[in-house]
C-alpha atoms as a PDB file:
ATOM      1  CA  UNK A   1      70.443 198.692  -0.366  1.00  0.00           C
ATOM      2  CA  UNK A   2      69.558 196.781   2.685  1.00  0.00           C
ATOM      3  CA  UNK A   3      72.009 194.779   4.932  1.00  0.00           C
ATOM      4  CA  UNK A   4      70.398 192.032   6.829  1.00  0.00           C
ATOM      5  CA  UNK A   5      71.900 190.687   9.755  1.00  0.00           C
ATOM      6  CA  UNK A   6      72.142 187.022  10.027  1.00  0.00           C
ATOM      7  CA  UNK A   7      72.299 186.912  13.902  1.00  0.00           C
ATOM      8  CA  UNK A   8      70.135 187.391  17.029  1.00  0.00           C
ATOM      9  CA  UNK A   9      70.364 190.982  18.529  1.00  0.00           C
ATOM     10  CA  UNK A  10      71.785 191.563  22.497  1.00  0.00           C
ATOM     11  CA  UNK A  11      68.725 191.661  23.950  1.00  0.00           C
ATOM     12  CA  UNK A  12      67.320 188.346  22.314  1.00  0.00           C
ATOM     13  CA  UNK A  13      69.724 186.756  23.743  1.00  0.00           C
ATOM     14  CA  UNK A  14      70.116 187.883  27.189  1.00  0.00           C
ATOM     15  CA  UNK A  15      65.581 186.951  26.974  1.00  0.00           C
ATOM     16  CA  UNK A  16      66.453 183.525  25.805  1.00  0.00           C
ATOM     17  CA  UNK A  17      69.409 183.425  28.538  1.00  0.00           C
ATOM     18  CA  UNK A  18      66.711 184.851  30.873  1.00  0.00           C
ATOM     19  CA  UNK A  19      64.034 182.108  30.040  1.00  0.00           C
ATOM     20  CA  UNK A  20      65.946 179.249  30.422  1.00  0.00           C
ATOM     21  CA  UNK A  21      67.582 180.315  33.578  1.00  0.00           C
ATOM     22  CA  UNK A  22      63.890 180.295  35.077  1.00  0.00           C
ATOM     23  CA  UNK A  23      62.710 176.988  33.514  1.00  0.00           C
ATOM     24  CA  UNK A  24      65.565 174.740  34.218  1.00  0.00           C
ATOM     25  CA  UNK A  25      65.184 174.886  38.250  1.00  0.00           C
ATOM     26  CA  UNK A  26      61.198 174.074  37.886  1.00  0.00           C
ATOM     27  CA  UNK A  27      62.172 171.330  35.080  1.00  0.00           C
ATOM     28  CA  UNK A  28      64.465 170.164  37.949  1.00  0.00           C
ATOM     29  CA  UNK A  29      62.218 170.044  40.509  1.00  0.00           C
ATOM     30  CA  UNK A  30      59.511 168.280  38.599  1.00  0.00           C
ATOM     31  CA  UNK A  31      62.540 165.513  37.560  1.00  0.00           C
ATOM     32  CA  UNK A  32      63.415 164.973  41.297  1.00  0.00           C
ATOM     33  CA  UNK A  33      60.100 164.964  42.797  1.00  0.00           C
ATOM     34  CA  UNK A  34      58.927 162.096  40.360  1.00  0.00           C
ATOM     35  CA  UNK A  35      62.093 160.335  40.967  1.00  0.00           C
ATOM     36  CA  UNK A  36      61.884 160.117  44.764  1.00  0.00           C
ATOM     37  CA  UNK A  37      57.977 159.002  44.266  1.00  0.00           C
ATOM     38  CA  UNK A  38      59.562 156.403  42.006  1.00  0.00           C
ATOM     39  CA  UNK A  39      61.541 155.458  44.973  1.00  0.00           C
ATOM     40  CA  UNK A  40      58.286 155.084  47.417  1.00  0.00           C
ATOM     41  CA  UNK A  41      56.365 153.292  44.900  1.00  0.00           C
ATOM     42  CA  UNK A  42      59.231 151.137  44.507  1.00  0.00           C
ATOM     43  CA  UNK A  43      59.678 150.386  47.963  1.00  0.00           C
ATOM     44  CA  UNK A  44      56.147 149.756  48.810  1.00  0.00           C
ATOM     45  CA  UNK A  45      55.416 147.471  46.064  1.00  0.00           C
ATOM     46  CA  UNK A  46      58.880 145.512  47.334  1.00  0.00           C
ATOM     47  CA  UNK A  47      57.071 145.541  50.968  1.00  0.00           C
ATOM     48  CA  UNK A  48      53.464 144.578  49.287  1.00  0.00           C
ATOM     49  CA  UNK A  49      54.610 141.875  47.599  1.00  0.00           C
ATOM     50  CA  UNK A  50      56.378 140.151  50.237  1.00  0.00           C
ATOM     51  CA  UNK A  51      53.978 140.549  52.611  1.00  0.00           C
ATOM     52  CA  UNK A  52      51.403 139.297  50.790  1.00  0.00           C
ATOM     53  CA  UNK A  53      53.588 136.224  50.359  1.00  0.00           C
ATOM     54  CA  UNK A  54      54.232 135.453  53.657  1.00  0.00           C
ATOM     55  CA  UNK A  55      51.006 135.745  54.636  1.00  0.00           C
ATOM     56  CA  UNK A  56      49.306 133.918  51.765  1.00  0.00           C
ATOM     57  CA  UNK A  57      51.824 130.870  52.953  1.00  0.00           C
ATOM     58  CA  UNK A  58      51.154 130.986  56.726  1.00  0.00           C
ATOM     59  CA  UNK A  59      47.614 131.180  55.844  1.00  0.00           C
ATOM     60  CA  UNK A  60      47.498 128.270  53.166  1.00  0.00           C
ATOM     61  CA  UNK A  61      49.880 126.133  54.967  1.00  0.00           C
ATOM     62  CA  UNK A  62      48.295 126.075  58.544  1.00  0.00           C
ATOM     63  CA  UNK A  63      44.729 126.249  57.002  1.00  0.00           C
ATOM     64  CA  UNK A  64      45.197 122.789  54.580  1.00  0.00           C
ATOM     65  CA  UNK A  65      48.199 121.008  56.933  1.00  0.00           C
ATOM     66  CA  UNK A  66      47.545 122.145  60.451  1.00  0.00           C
ATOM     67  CA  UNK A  67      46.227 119.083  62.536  1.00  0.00           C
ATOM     68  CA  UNK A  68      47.391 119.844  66.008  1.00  0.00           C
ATOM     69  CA  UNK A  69      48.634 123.215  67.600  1.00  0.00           C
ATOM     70  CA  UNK A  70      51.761 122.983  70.162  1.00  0.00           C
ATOM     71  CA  UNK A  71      53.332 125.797  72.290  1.00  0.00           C
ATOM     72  CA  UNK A  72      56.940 124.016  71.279  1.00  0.00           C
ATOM     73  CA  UNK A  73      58.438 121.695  69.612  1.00  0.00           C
ATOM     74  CA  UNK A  74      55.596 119.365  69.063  1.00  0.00           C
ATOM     75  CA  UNK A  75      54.700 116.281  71.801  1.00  0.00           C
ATOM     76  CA  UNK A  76      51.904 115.124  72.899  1.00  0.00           C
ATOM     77  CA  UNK A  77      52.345 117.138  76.291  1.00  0.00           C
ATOM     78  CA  UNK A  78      52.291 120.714  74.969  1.00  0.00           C
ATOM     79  CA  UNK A  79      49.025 120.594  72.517  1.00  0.00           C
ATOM     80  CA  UNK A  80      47.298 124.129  73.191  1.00  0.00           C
ATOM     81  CA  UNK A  81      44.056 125.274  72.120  1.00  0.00           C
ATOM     82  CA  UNK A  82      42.143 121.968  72.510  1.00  0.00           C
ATOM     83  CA  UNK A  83      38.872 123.412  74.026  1.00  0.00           C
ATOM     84  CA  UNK A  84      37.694 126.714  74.540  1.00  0.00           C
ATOM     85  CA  UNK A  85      39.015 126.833  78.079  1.00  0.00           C
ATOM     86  CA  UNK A  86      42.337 127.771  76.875  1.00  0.00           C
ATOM     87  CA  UNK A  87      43.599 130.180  78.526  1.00  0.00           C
ATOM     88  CA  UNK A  88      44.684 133.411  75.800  1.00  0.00           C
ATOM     89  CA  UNK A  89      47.419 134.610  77.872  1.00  0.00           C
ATOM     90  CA  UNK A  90      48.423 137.664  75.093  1.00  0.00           C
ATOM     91  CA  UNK A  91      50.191 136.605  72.246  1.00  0.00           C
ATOM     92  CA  UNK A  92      53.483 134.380  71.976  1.00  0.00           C
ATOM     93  CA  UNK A  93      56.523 134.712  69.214  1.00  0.00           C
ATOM     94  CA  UNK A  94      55.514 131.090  67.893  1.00  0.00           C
ATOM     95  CA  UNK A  95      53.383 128.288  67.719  1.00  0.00           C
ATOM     96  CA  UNK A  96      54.165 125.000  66.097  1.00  0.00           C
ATOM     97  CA  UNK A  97      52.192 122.910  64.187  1.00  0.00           C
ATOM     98  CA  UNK A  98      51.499 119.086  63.586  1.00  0.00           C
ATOM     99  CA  UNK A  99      50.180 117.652  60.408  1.00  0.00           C
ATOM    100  CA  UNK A 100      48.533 114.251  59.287  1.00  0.00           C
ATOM    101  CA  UNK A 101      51.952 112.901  58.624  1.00  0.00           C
ATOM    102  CA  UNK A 102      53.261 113.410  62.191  1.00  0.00           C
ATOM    103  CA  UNK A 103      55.793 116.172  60.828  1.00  0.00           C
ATOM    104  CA  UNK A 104      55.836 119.325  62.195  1.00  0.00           C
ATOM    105  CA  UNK A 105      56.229 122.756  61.401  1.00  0.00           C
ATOM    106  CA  UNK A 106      55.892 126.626  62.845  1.00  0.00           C
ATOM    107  CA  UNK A 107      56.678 130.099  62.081  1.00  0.00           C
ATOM    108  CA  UNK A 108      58.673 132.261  64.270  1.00  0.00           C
ATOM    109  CA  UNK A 109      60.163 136.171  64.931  1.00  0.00           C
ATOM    110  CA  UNK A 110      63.857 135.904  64.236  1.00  0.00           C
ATOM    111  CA  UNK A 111      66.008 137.882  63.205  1.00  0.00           C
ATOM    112  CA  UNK A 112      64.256 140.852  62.232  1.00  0.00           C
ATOM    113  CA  UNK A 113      62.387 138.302  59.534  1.00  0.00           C
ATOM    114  CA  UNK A 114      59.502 135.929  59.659  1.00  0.00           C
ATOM    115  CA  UNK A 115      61.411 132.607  59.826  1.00  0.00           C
ATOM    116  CA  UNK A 116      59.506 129.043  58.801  1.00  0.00           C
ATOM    117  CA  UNK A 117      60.885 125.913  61.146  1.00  0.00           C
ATOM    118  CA  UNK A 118      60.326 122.667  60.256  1.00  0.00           C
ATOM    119  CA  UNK A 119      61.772 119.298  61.297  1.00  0.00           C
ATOM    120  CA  UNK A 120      64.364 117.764  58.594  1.00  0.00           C
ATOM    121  CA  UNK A 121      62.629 114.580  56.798  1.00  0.00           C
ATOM    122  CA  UNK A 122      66.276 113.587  55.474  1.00  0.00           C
ATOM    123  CA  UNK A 123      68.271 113.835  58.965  1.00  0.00           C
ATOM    124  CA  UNK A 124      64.905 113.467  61.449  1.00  0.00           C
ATOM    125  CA  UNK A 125      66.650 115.021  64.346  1.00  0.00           C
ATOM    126  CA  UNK A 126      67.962 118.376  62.800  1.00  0.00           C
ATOM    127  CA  UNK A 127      65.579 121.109  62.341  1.00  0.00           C
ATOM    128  CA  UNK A 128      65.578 123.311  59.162  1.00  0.00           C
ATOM    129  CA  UNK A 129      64.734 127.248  59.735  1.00  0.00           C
ATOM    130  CA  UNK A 130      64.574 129.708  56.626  1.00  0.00           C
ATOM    131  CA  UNK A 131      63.970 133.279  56.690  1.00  0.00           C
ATOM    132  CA  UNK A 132      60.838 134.169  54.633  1.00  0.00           C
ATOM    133  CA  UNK A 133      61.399 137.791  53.585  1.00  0.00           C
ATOM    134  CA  UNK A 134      64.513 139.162  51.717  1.00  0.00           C
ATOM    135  CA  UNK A 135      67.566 140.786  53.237  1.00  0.00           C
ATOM    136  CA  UNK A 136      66.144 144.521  52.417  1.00  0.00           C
ATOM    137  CA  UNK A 137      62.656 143.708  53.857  1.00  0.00           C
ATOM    138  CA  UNK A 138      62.122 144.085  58.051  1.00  0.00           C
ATOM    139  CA  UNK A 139      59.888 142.416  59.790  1.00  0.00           C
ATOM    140  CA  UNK A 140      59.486 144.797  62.933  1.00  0.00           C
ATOM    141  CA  UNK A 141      58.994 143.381  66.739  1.00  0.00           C
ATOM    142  CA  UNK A 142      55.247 143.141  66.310  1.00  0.00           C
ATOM    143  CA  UNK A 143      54.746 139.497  64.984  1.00  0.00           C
ATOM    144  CA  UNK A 144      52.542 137.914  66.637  1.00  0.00           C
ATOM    145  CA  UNK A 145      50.671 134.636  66.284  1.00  0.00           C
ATOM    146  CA  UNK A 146      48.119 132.822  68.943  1.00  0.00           C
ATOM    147  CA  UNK A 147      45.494 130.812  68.888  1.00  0.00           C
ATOM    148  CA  UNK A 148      41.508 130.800  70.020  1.00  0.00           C
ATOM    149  CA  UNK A 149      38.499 128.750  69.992  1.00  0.00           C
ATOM    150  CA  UNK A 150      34.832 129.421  70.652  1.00  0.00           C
ATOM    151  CA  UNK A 151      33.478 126.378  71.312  1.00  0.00           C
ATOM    152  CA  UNK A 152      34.967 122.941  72.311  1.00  0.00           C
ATOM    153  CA  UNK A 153      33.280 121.806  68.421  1.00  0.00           C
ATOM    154  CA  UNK A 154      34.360 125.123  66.779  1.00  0.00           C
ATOM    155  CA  UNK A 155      37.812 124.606  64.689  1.00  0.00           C
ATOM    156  CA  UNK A 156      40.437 126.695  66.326  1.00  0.00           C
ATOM    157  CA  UNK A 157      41.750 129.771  64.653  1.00  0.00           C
ATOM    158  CA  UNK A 158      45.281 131.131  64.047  1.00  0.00           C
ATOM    159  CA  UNK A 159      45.527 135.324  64.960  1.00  0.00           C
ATOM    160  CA  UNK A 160      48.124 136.108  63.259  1.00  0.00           C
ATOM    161  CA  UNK A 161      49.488 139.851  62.847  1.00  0.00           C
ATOM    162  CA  UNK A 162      52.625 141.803  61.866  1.00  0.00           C
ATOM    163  CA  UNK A 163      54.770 144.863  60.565  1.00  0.00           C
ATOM    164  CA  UNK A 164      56.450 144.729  57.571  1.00  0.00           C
ATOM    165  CA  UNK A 165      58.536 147.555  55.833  1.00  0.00           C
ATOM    166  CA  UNK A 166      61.927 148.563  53.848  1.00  0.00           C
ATOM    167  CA  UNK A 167      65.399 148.757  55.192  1.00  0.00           C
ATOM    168  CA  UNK A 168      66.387 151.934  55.506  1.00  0.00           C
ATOM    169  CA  UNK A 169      69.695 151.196  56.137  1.00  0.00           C
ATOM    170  CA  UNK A 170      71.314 149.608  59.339  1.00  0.00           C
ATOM    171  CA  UNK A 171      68.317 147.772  60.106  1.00  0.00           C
ATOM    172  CA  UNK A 172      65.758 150.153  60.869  1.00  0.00           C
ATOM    173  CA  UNK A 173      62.370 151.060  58.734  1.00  0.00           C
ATOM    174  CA  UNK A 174      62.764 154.745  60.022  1.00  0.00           C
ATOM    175  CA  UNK A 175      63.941 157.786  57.834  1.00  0.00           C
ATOM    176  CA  UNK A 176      64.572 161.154  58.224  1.00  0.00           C
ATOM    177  CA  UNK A 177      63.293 161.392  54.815  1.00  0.00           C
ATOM    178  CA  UNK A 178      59.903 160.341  54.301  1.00  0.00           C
ATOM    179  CA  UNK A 179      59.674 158.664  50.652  1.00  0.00           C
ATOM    180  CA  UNK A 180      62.436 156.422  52.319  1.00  0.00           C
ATOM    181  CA  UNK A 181      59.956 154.931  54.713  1.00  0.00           C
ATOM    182  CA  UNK A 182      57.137 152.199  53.232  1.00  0.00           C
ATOM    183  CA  UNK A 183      55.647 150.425  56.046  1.00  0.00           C
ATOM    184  CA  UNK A 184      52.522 148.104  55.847  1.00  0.00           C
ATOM    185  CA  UNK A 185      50.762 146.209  58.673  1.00  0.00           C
ATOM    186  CA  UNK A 186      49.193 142.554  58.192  1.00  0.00           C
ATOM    187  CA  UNK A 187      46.401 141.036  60.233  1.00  0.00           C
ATOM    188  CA  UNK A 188      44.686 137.931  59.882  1.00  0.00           C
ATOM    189  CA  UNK A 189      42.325 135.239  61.084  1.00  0.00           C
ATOM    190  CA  UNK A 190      43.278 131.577  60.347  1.00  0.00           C
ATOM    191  CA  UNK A 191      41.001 129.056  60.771  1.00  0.00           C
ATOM    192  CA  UNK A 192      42.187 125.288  60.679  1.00  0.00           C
ATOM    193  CA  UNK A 193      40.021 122.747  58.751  1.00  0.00           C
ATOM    194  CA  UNK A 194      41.303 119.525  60.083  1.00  0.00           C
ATOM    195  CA  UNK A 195      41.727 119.639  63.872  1.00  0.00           C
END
């Protein structure tokens, strides 16, 4: 009569013991590699999205309210870019803006954000200034707005340009590792309807 053993042998185990040893570092791998593209994907969608905010506000705000352009606070003695003899001297960290209602408004560098500054309907001589981007988003110290004109008869246009990317941690975009680091650069060409 035949005994049959109900068990694995020595040897099927230690090949079982054997296989999985080999698979669980590559299943590993695998795991952590799509988690740290998670991260980047993450992170650049975060930077995408409010990028494409801030510039989709500069762009329709000084496009459909944008009457006059003013080096400060506005008055009627610092209007820039009335004719095409202005003088580009580079680019500046702001530029205000007038509308049809005599209020006025501008975007400016501060901060380590994109900042919108605007005069205070309710209390006319404070100012109001809110940062535009979240506390994990950086605006590096490349924002830049100006203004040109071609032609005295030619409506002026708005350059308008700027880094935007993730916080690292302690303020910086940089990383020693580099799915940390999403980084996008914005560029664009505003031209005002009503001035």
């Amino acid at each position: 009569m035949k005994k049959f053993n109900k068990g694995f042998t020595l040897i099927e185990t230690i090949v079982v013991i054997a296989v999985i040893g080999l698979t669980l570092p590559v299943l590993f791998v695998i795991i952590l590699t799509l988690m740290k593209q998670q991260v980047k994907i993450y992170r650049l969608s975060q930077v995408k999205r409010e990028g494409d905010y801030i510039i989709n506000l500069l762009e329709n705000t000084i496009r459909n309210r944008a009457v006059t352009i003013h080096s400060g606070q506005p008055s009627d003695a610092n209007i820039v870019c009335q004719n095409a003899d202005y003088p580009l001297s580079g680019t500046v960290d702001n530029l205000y803006f007038r509308d049809e209602d005599k209020q006025w408004f501008g975007y400016l560098f501060e901060n380590n954000s994109i900042a919108s500054k605007s005069a205070d309907l309710d209390n006319p001589p404070n100012v109001l200034t809110s940062p535009l981007t979240s506390s994990k988003i950086l605006v590096n110290n490349t924002f830049s707005i100006s203004c040109s004109r071609n032609s005295t008869y030619s409506p002026a246009a708005i350059l308008l340009g700027f880094d935007i990317c993730y916080d690292s941690g302690a303020g910086v975009c940089t990383s020693t590792r580099p799915e940390e680091v999403a980084s996008i650069h914005y560029q664009t060409r505003i031209k005002l309807r009503s001035y």
